[in-house]
C-alpha atoms as a PDB file:
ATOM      1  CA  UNK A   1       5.659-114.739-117.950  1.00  0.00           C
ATOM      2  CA  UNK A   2       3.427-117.849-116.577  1.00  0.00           C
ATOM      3  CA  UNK A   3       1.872-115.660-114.150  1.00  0.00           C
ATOM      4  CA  UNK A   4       1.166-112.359-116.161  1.00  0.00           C
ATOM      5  CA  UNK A   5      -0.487-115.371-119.010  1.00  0.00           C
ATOM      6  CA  UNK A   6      -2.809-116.943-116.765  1.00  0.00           C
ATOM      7  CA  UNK A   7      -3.859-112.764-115.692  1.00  0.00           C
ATOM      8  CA  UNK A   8      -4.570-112.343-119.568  1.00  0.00           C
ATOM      9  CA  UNK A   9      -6.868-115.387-119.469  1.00  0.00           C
ATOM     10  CA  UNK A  10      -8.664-114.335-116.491  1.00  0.00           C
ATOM     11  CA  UNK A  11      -9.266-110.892-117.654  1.00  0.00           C
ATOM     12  CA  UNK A  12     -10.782-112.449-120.819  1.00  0.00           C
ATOM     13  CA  UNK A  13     -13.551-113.560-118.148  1.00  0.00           C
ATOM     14  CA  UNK A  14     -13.834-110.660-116.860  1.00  0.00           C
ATOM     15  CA  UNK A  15     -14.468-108.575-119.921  1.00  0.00           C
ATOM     16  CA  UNK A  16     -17.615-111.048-121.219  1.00  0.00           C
ATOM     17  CA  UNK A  17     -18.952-110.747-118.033  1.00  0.00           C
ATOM     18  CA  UNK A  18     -18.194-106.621-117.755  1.00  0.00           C
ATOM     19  CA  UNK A  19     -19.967-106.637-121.242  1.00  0.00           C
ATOM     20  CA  UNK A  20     -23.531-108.687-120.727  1.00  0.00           C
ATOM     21  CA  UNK A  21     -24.189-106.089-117.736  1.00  0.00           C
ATOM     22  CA  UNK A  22     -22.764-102.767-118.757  1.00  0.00           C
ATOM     23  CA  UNK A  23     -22.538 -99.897-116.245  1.00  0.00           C
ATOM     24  CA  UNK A  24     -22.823 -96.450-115.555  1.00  0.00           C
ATOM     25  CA  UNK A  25     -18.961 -95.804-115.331  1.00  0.00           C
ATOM     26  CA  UNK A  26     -18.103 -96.825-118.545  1.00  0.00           C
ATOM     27  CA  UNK A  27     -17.301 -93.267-119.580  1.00  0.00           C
ATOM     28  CA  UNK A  28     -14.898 -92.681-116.934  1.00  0.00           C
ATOM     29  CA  UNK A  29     -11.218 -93.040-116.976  1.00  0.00           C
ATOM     30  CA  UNK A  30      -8.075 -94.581-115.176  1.00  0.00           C
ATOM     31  CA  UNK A  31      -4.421 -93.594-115.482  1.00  0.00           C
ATOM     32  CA  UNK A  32      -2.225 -96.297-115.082  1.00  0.00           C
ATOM     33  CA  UNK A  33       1.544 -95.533-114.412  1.00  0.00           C
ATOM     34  CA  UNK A  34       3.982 -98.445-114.834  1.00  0.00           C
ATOM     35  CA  UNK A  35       7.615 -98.631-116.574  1.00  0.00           C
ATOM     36  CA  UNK A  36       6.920-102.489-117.560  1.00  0.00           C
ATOM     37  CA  UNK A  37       4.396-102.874-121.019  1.00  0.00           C
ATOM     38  CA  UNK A  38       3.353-106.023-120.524  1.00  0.00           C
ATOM     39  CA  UNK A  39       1.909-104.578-116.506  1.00  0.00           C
ATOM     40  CA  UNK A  40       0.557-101.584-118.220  1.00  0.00           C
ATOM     41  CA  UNK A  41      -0.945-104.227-121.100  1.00  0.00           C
ATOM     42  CA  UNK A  42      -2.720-106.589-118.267  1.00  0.00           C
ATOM     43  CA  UNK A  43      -3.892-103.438-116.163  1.00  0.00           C
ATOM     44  CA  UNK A  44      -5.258-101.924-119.706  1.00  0.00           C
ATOM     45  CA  UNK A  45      -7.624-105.620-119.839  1.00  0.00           C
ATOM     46  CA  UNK A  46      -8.225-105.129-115.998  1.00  0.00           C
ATOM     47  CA  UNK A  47      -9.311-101.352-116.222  1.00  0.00           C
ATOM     48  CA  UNK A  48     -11.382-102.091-119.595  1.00  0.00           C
ATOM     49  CA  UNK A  49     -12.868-105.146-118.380  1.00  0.00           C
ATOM     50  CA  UNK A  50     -14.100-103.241-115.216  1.00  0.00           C
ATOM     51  CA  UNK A  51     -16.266-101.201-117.130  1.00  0.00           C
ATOM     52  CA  UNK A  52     -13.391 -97.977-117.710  1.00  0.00           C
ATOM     53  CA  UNK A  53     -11.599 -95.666-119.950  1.00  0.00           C
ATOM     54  CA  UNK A  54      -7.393 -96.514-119.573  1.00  0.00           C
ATOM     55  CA  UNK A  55      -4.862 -93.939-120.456  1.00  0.00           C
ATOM     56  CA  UNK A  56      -1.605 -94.976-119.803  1.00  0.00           C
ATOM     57  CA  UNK A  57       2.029 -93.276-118.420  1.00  0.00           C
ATOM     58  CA  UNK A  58       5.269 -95.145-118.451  1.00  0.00           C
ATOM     59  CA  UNK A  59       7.233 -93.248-115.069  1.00  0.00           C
ATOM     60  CA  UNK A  60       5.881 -90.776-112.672  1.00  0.00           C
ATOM     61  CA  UNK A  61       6.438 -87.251-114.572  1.00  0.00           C
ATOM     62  CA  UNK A  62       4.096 -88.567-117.096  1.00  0.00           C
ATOM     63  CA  UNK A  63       1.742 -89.751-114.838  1.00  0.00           C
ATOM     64  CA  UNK A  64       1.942 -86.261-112.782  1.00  0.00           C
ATOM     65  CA  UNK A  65       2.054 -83.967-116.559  1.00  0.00           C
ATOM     66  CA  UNK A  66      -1.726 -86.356-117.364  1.00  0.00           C
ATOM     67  CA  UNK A  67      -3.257 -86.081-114.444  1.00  0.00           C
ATOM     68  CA  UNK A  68      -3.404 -82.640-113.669  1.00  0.00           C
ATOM     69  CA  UNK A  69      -4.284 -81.791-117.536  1.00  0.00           C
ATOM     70  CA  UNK A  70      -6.738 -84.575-117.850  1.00  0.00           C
ATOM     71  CA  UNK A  71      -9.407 -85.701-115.654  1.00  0.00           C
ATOM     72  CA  UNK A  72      -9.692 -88.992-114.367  1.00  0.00           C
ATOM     73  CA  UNK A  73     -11.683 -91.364-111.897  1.00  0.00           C
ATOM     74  CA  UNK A  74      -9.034 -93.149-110.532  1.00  0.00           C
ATOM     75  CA  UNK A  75      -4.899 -93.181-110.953  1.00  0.00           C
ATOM     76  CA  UNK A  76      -3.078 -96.794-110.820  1.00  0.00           C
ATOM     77  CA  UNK A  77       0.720 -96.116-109.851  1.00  0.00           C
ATOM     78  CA  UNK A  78       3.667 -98.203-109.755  1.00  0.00           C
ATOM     79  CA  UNK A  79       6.260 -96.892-107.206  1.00  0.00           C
ATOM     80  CA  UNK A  80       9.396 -98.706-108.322  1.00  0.00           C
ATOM     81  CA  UNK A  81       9.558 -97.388-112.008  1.00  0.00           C
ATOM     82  CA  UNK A  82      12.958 -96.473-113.918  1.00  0.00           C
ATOM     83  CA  UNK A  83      14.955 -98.264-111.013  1.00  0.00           C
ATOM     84  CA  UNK A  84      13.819 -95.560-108.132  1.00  0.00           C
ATOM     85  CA  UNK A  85      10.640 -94.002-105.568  1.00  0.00           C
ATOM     86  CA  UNK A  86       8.925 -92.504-109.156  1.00  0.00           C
ATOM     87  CA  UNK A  87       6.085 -93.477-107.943  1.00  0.00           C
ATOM     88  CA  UNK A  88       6.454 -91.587-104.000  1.00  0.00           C
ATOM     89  CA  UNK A  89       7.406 -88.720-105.509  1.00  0.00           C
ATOM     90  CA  UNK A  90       4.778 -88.108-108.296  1.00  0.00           C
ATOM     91  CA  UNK A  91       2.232 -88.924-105.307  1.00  0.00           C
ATOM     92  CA  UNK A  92       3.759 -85.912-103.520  1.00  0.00           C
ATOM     93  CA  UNK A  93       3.778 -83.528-106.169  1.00  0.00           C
ATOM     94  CA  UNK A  94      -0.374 -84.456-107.109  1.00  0.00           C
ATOM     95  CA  UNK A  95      -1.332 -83.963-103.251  1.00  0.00           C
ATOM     96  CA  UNK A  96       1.046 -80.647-103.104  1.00  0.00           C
ATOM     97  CA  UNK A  97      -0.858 -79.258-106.388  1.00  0.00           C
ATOM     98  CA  UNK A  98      -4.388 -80.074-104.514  1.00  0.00           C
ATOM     99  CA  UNK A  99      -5.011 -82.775-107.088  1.00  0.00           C
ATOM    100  CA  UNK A 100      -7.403 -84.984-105.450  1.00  0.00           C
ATOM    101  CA  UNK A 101      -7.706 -87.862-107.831  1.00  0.00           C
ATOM    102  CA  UNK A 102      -7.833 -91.156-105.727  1.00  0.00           C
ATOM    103  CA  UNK A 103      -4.596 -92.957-106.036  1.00  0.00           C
ATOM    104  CA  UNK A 104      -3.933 -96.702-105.879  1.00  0.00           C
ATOM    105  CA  UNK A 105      -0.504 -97.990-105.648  1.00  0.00           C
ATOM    106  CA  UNK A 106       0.419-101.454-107.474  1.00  0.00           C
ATOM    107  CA  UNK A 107       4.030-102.173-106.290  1.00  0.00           C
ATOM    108  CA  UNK A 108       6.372-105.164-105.374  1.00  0.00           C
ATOM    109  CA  UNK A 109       7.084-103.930-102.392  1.00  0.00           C
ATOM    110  CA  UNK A 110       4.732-105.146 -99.710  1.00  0.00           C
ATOM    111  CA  UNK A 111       6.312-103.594 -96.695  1.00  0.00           C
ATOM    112  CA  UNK A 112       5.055-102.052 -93.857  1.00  0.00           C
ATOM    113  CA  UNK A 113       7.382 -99.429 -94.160  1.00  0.00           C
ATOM    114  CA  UNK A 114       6.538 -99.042 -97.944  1.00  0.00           C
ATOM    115  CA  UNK A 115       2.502 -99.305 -97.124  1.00  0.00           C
ATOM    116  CA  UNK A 116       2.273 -97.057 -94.164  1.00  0.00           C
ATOM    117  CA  UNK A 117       4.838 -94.119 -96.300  1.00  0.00           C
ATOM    118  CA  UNK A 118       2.454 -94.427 -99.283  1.00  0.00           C
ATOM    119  CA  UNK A 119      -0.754 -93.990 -97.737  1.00  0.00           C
ATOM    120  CA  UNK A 120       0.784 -91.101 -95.222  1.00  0.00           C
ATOM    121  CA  UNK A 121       1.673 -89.059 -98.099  1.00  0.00           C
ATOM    122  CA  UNK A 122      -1.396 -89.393-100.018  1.00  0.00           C
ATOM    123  CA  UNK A 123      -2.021 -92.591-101.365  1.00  0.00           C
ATOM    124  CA  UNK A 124      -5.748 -94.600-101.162  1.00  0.00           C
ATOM    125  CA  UNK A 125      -5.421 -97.750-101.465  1.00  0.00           C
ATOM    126  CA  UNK A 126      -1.742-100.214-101.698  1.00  0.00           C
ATOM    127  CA  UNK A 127      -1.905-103.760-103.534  1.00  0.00           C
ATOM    128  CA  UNK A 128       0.920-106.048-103.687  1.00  0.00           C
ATOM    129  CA  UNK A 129       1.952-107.412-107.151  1.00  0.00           C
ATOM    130  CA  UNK A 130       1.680-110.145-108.181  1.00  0.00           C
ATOM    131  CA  UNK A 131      -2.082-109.093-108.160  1.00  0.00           C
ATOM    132  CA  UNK A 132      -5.287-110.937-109.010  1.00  0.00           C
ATOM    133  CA  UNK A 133      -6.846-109.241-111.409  1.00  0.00           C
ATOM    134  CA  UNK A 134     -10.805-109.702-111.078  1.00  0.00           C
ATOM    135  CA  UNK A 135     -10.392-109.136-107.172  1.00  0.00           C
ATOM    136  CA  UNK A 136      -8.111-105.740-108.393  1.00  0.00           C
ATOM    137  CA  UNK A 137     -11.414-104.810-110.616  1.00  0.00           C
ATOM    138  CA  UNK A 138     -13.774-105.393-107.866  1.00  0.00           C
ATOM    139  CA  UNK A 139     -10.965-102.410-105.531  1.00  0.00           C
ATOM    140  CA  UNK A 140     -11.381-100.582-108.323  1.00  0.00           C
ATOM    141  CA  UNK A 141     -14.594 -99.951-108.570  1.00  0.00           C
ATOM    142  CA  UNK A 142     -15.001-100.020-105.251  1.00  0.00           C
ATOM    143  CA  UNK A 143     -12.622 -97.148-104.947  1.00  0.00           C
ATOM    144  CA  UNK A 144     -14.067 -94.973-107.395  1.00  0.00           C
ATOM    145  CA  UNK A 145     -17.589 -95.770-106.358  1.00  0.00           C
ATOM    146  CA  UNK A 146     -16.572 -94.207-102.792  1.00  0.00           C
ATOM    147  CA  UNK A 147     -14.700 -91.449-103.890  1.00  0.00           C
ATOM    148  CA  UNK A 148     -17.763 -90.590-105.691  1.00  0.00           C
ATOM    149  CA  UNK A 149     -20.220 -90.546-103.134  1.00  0.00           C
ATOM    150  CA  UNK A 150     -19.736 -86.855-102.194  1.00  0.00           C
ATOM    151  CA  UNK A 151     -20.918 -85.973-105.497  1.00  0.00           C
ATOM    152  CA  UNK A 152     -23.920 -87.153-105.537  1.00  0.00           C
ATOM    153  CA  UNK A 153     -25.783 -84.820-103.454  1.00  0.00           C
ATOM    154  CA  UNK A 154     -25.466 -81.577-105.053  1.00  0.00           C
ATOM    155  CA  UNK A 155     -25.121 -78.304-103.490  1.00  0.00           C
ATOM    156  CA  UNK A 156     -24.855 -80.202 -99.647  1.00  0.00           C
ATOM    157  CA  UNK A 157     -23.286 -77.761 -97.297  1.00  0.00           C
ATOM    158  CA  UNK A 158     -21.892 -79.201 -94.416  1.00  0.00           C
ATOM    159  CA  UNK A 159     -20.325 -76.996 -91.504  1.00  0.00           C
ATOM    160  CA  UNK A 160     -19.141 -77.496 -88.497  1.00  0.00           C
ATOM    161  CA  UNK A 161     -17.708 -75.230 -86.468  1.00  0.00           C
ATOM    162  CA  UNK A 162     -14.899 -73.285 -88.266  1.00  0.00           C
ATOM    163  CA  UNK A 163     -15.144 -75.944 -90.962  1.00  0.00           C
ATOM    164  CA  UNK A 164     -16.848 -76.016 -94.001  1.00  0.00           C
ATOM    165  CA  UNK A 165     -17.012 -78.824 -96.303  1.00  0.00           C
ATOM    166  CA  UNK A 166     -18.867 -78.698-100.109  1.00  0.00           C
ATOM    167  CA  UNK A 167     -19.685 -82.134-101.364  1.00  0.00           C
ATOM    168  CA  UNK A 168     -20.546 -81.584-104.738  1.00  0.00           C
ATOM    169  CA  UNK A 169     -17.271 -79.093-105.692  1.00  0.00           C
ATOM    170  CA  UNK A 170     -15.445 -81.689-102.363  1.00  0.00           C
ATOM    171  CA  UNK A 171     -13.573 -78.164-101.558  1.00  0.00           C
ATOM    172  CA  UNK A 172     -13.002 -78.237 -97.647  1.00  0.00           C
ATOM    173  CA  UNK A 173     -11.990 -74.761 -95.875  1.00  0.00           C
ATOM    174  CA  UNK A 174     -11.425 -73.930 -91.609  1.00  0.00           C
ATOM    175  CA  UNK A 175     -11.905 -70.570 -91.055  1.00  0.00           C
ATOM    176  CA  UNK A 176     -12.341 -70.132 -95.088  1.00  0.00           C
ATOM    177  CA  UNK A 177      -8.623 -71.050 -95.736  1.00  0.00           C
ATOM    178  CA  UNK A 178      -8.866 -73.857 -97.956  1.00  0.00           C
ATOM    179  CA  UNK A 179      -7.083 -77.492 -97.275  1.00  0.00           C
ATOM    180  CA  UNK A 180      -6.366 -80.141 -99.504  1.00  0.00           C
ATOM    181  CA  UNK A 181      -7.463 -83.573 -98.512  1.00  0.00           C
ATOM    182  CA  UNK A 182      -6.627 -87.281-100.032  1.00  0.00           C
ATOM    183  CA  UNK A 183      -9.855 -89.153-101.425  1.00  0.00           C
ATOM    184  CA  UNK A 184      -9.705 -91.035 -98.203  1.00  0.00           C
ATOM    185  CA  UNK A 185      -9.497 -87.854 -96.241  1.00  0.00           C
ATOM    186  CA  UNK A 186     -12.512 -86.585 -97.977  1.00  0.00           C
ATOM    187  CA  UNK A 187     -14.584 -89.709 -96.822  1.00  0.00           C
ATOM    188  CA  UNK A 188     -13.252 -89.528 -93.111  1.00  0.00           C
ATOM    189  CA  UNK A 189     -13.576 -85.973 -93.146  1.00  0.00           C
ATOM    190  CA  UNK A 190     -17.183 -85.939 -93.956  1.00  0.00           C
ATOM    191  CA  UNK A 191     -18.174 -88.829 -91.879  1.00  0.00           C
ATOM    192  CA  UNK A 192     -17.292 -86.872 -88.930  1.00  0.00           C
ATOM    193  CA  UNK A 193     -18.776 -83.288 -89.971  1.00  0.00           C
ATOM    194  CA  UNK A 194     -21.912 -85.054 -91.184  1.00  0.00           C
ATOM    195  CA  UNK A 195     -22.355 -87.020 -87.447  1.00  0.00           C
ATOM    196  CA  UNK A 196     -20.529 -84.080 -84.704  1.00  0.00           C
ATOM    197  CA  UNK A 197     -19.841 -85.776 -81.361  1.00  0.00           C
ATOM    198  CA  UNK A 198     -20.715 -89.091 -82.618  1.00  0.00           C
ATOM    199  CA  UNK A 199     -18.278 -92.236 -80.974  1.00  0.00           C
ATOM    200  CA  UNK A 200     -17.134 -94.066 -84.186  1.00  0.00           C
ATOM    201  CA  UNK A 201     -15.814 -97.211 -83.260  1.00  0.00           C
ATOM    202  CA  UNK A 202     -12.432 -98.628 -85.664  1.00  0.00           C
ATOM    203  CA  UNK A 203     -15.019-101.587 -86.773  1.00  0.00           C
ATOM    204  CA  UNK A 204     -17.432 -99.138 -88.009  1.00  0.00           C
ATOM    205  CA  UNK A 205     -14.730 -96.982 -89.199  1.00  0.00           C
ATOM    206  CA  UNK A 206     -13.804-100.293 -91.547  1.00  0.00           C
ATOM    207  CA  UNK A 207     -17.159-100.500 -92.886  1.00  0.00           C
ATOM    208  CA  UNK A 208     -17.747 -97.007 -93.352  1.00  0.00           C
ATOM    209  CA  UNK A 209     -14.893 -95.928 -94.947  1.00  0.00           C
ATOM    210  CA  UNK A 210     -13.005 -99.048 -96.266  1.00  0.00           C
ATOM    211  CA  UNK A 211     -16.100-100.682 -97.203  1.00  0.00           C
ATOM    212  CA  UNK A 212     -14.479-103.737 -94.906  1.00  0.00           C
ATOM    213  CA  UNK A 213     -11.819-103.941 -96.848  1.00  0.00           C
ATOM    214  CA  UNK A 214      -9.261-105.747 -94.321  1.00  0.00           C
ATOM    215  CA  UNK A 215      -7.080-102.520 -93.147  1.00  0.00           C
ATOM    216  CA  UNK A 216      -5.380-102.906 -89.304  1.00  0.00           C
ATOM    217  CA  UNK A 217      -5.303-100.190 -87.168  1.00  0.00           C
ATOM    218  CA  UNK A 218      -1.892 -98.325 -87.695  1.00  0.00           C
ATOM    219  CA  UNK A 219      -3.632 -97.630 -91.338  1.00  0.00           C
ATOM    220  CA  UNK A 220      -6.375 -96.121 -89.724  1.00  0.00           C
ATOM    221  CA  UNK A 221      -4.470 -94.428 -86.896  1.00  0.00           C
ATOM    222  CA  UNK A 222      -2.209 -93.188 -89.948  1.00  0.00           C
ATOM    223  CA  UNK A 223      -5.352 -91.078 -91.599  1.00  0.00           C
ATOM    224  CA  UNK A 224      -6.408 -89.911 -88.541  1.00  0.00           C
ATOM    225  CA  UNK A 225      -2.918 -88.647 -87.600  1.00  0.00           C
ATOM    226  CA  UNK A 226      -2.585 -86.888 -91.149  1.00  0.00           C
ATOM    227  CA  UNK A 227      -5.782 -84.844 -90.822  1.00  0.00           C
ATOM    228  CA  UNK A 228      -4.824 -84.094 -87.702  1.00  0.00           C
ATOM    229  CA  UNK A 229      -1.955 -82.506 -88.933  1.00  0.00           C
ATOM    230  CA  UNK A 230      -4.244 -80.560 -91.045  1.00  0.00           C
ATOM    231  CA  UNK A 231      -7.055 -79.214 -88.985  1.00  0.00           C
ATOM    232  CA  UNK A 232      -5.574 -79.216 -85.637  1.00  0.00           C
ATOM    233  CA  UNK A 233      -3.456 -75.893 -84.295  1.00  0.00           C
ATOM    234  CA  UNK A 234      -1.252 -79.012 -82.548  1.00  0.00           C
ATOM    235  CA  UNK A 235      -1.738 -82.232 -83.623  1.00  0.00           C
ATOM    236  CA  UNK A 236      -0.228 -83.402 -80.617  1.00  0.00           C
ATOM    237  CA  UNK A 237      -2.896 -82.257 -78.798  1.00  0.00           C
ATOM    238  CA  UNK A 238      -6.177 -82.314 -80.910  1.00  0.00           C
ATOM    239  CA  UNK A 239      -9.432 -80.716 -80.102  1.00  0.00           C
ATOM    240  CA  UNK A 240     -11.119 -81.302 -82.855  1.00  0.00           C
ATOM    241  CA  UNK A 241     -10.575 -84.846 -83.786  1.00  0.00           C
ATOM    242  CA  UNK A 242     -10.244 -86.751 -80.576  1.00  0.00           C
ATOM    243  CA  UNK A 243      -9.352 -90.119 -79.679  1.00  0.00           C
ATOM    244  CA  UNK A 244     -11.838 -92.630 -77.325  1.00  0.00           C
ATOM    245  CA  UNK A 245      -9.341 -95.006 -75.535  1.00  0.00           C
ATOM    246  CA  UNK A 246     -10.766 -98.521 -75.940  1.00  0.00           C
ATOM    247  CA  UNK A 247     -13.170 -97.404 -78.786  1.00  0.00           C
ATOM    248  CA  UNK A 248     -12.125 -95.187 -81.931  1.00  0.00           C
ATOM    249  CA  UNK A 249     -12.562 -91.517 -82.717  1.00  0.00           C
ATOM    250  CA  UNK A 250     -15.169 -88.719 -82.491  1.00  0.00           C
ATOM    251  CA  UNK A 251     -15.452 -85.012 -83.981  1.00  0.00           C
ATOM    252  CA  UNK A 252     -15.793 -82.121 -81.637  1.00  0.00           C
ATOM    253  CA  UNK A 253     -17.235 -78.836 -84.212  1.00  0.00           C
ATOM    254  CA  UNK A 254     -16.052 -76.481 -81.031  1.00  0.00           C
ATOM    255  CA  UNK A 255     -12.792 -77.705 -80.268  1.00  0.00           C
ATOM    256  CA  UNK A 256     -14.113 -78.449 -76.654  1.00  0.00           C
ATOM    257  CA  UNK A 257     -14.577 -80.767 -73.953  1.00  0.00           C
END
């Protein structure tokens, strides 16, 4: 209880700082998803005190029943609630409904097993608890503020090839048969139909997409590999989304070359 007291105490910074500068997000909300009250209490402060809504869920049927009849700007899940994978398997069963609502797992377990699973089924972002909460408000927003972005120019129509990709409605189509894509997905995805043929390096890749958030490379490589899976007729061997040995990724729109 120490550690989850001195959270309380630094969330009560937070907040009076949150409050002398206000922001435009304050009307949106978070679901948070944890089995423990005194978690869900110390995400409430961390949530409030970065300028957000909270509604809260206590295991993953909960979570999945609020999120797709609610809308919300970001989903905190815990993947070790009720004593099993609640937290895997509501994932699953948002990103099999085409709920794209960016999810950001809180759990124990710091694996790479655990990591890697959770972001290959749909998952954004994956912090270890015990958790500092002003740097977790700061991911937050960061999160949301990204996940955004495609809003914000209304109407753009980007196509490429058989794709087509709407960034204010984020609906993404090859050949006109829709396909659901992860928040993260939707920021990689239109980074490469926006610049066709461009060499994206894993640095830029880092900055561009994880807003240099520390990530290594099987994180990356583990995106790439799950829209690949996606797009490509054989992922195994991808003409659209192509690997540059030594360097990163590029796009081809034709399949080609």
């Amino acid at each position: 209880m120490v550690f989850w007291t001195e959270q309380f105490l630094l969330m009560k910074k937070l907040k009076r700082r949150t409050r002398k500068g206000g922001g435009p997000m304050a009307e949106e909300k978070i679901l948070i998803a944890d089995d423990d009250p005194a978690v869900r209490r110390l995400l409430m402060r961390v949530v409030e005190g970065s300028g957000f809504k909270a509604q809260t869920a206590s295991d993953g049927l909960e979570a999945v029943r609020a999120a797709q009849s609610g809308e919300f700007a970001l989903i905190l899940l815990d993947i070790m609630m009720n004593g099993n994978d609640d937290g895997f398997h509501a994932i699953k069963k948002l990103r099999e409904s085409g709920n794209t609502t960016p999810i950001m797992v809180l759990s124990g377990r710091s694996g790479d097993f655990d990591t890697l699973y959770g972001l290959d089924i749909g998952a954004d972002d994956y912090v270890s608890k015990p958790f500092n909460p002003v740097i977790l408000g700061a991911k937050i927003k960061a999160l949301v503020r990204r996940s955004q972005a495609g809003r914000e120019e209304a109407g753009e129509i980007l196509t490429a090839g058989p794709f087509l990709y709407n960034t204010l409605t984020m609906e993404f189509s090859k050949n006109g048969i829709p396909i659901s894509l992860s928040s993260r997905e939707h920021v990689l995805m239109r980074l490469f139909l926006s610049h066709p043929g461009q060499v994206f390096s894993k640095e830029q890749l880092y900055e561009l997409v994880w807003n240099n958030t520390a990530v290594d490379d099987n994180v990356i490589m583990v995106y790439i590999s799950h829209l690949r899976n996606k797009i490509e007729d054989s992922p195994k061997n991808p003409r659209f989304i192509k690997t540059v040995w030594g360097i990163g990724y590029t796009f081809s729109c034709t399949g080609q070359g």
